[in-house]
C-alpha atoms as a PDB file:
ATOM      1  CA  UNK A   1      -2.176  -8.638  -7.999  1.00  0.00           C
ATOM      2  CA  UNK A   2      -1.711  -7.151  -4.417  1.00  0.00           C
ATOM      3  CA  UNK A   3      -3.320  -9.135  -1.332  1.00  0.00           C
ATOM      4  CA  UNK A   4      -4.289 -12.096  -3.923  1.00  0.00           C
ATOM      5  CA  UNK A   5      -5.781 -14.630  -1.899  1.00  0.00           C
ATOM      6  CA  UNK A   6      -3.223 -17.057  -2.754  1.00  0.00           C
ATOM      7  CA  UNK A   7      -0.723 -14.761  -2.500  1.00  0.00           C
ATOM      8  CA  UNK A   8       2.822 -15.602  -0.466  1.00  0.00           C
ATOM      9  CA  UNK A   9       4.394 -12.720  -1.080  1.00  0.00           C
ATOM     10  CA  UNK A  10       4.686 -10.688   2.096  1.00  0.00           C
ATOM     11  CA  UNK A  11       2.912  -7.560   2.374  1.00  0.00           C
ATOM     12  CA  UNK A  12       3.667  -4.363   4.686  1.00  0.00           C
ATOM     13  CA  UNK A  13       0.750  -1.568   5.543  1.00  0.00           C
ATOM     14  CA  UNK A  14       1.431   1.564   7.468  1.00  0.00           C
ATOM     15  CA  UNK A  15      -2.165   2.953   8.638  1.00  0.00           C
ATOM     16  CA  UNK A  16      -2.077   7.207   9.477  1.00  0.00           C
ATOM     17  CA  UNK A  17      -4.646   9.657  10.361  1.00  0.00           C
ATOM     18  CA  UNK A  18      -4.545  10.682   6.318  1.00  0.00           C
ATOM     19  CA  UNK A  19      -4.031   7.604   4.299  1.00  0.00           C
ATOM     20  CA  UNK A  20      -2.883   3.717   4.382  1.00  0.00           C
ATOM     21  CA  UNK A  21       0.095   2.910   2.851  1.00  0.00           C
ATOM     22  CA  UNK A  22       0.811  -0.503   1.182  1.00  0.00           C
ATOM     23  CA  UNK A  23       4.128  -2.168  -0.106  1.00  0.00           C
ATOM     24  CA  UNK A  24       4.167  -5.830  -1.550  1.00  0.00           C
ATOM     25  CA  UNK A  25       7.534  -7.736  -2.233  1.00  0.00           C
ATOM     26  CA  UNK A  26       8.906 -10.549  -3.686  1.00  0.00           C
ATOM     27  CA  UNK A  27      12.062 -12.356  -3.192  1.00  0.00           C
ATOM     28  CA  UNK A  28      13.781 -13.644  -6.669  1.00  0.00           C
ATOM     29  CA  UNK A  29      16.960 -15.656  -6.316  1.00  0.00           C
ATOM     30  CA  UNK A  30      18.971 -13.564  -3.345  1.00  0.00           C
ATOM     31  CA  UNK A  31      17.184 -10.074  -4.223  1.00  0.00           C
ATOM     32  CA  UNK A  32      14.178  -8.731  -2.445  1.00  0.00           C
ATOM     33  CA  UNK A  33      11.912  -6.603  -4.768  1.00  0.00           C
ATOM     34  CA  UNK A  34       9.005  -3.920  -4.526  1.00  0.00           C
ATOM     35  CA  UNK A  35       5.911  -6.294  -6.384  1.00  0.00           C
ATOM     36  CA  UNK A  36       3.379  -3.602  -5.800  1.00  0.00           C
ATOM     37  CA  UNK A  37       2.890   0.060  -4.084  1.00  0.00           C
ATOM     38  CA  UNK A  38      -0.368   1.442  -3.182  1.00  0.00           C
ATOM     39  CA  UNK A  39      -2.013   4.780  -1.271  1.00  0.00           C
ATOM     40  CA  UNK A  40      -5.685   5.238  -0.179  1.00  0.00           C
ATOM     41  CA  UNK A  41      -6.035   9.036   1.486  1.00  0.00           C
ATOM     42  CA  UNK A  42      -8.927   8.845   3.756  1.00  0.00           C
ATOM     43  CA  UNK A  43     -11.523  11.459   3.986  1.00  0.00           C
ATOM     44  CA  UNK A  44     -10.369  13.651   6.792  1.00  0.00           C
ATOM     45  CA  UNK A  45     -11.877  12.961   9.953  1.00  0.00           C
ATOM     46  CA  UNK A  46     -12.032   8.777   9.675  1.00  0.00           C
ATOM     47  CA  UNK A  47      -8.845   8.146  11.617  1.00  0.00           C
ATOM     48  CA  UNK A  48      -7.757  11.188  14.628  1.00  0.00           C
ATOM     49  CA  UNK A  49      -4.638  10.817  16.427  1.00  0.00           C
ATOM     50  CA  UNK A  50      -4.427   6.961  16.075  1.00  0.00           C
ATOM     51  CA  UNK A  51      -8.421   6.361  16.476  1.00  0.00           C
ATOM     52  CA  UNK A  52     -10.479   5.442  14.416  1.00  0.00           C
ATOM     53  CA  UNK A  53     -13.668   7.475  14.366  1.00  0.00           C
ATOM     54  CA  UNK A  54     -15.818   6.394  11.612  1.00  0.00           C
ATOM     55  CA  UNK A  55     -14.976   2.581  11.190  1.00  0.00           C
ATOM     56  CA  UNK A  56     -17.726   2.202   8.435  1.00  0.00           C
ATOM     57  CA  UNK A  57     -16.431   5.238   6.222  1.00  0.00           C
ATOM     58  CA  UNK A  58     -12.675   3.530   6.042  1.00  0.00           C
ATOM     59  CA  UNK A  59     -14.052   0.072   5.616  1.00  0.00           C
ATOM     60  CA  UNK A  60     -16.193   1.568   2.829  1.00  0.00           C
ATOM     61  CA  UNK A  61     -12.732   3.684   1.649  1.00  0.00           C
ATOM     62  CA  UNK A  62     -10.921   0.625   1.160  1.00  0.00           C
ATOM     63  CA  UNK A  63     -13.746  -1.396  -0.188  1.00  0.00           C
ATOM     64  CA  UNK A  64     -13.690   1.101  -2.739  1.00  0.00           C
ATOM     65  CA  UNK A  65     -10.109   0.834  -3.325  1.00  0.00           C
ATOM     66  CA  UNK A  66      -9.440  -2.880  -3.514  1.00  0.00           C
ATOM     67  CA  UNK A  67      -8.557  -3.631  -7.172  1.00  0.00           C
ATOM     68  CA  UNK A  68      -7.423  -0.333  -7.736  1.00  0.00           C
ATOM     69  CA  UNK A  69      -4.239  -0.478 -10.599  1.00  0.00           C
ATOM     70  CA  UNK A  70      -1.161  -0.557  -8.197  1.00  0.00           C
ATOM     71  CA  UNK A  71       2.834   0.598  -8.898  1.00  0.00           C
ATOM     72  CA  UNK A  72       4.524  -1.858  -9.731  1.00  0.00           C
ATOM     73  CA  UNK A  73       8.232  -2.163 -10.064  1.00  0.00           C
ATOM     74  CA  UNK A  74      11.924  -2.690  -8.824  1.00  0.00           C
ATOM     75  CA  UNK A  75      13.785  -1.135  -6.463  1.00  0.00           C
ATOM     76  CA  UNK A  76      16.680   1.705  -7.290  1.00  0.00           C
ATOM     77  CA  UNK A  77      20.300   1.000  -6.591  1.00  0.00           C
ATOM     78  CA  UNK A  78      20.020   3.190  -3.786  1.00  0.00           C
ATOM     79  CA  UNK A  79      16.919   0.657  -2.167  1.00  0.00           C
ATOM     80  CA  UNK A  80      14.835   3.432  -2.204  1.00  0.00           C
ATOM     81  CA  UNK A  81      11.282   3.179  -4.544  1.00  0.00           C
ATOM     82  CA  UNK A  82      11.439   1.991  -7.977  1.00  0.00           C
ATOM     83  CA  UNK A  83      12.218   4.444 -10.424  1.00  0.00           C
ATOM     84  CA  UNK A  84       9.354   7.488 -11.521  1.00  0.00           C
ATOM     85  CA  UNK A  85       7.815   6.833  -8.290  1.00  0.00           C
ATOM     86  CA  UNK A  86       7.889   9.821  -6.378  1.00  0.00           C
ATOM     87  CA  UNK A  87       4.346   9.961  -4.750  1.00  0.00           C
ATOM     88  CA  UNK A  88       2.639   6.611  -5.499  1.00  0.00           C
ATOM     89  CA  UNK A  89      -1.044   6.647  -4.883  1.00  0.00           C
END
């Protein structure tokens, strides 16, 4: 499960004006995997060039979204996302 809170797997999270953007991994021997993928688009408006406007409408859009089934998956041979996974949300 993504952001477990026991979890040591690192986690990265890319924050825009439209959505946030989260990638787990895991390392297994020498390889570094994709554990999980996740996408929460914001209602328009919440974050504006950088700022966020409404801080209690995206805490409540990723209250909402915590536990929310995640992608999950390896990575293709060209290290790009794991196979079928186009536009992961």
């Amino acid at each position: 499960m993504l952001l477990a809170n026991n979890s040591t797997y690192p986690v990265g999270l890319d924050i825009s004006d439209l959505s946030i953007k989260l990638v787990q991994l895991n390392k297994i021997r020498d390889k570094i995997k994709i554990q999980a993928l996740g996408k929460l688009t914001l209602p328009l408006g919440v974050i504006t060039n950088g700022v966020i406007n409404d801080r209690a409408e995206l805490i409540k859009a990723i209250k909402n979204h915590r536990g929310s089934r995640l992608r999950q998956g390896k990575l293709g041979r060209s290290g790009g996302l794991p196979a079928g996974i186009k536009n992961f949300h």
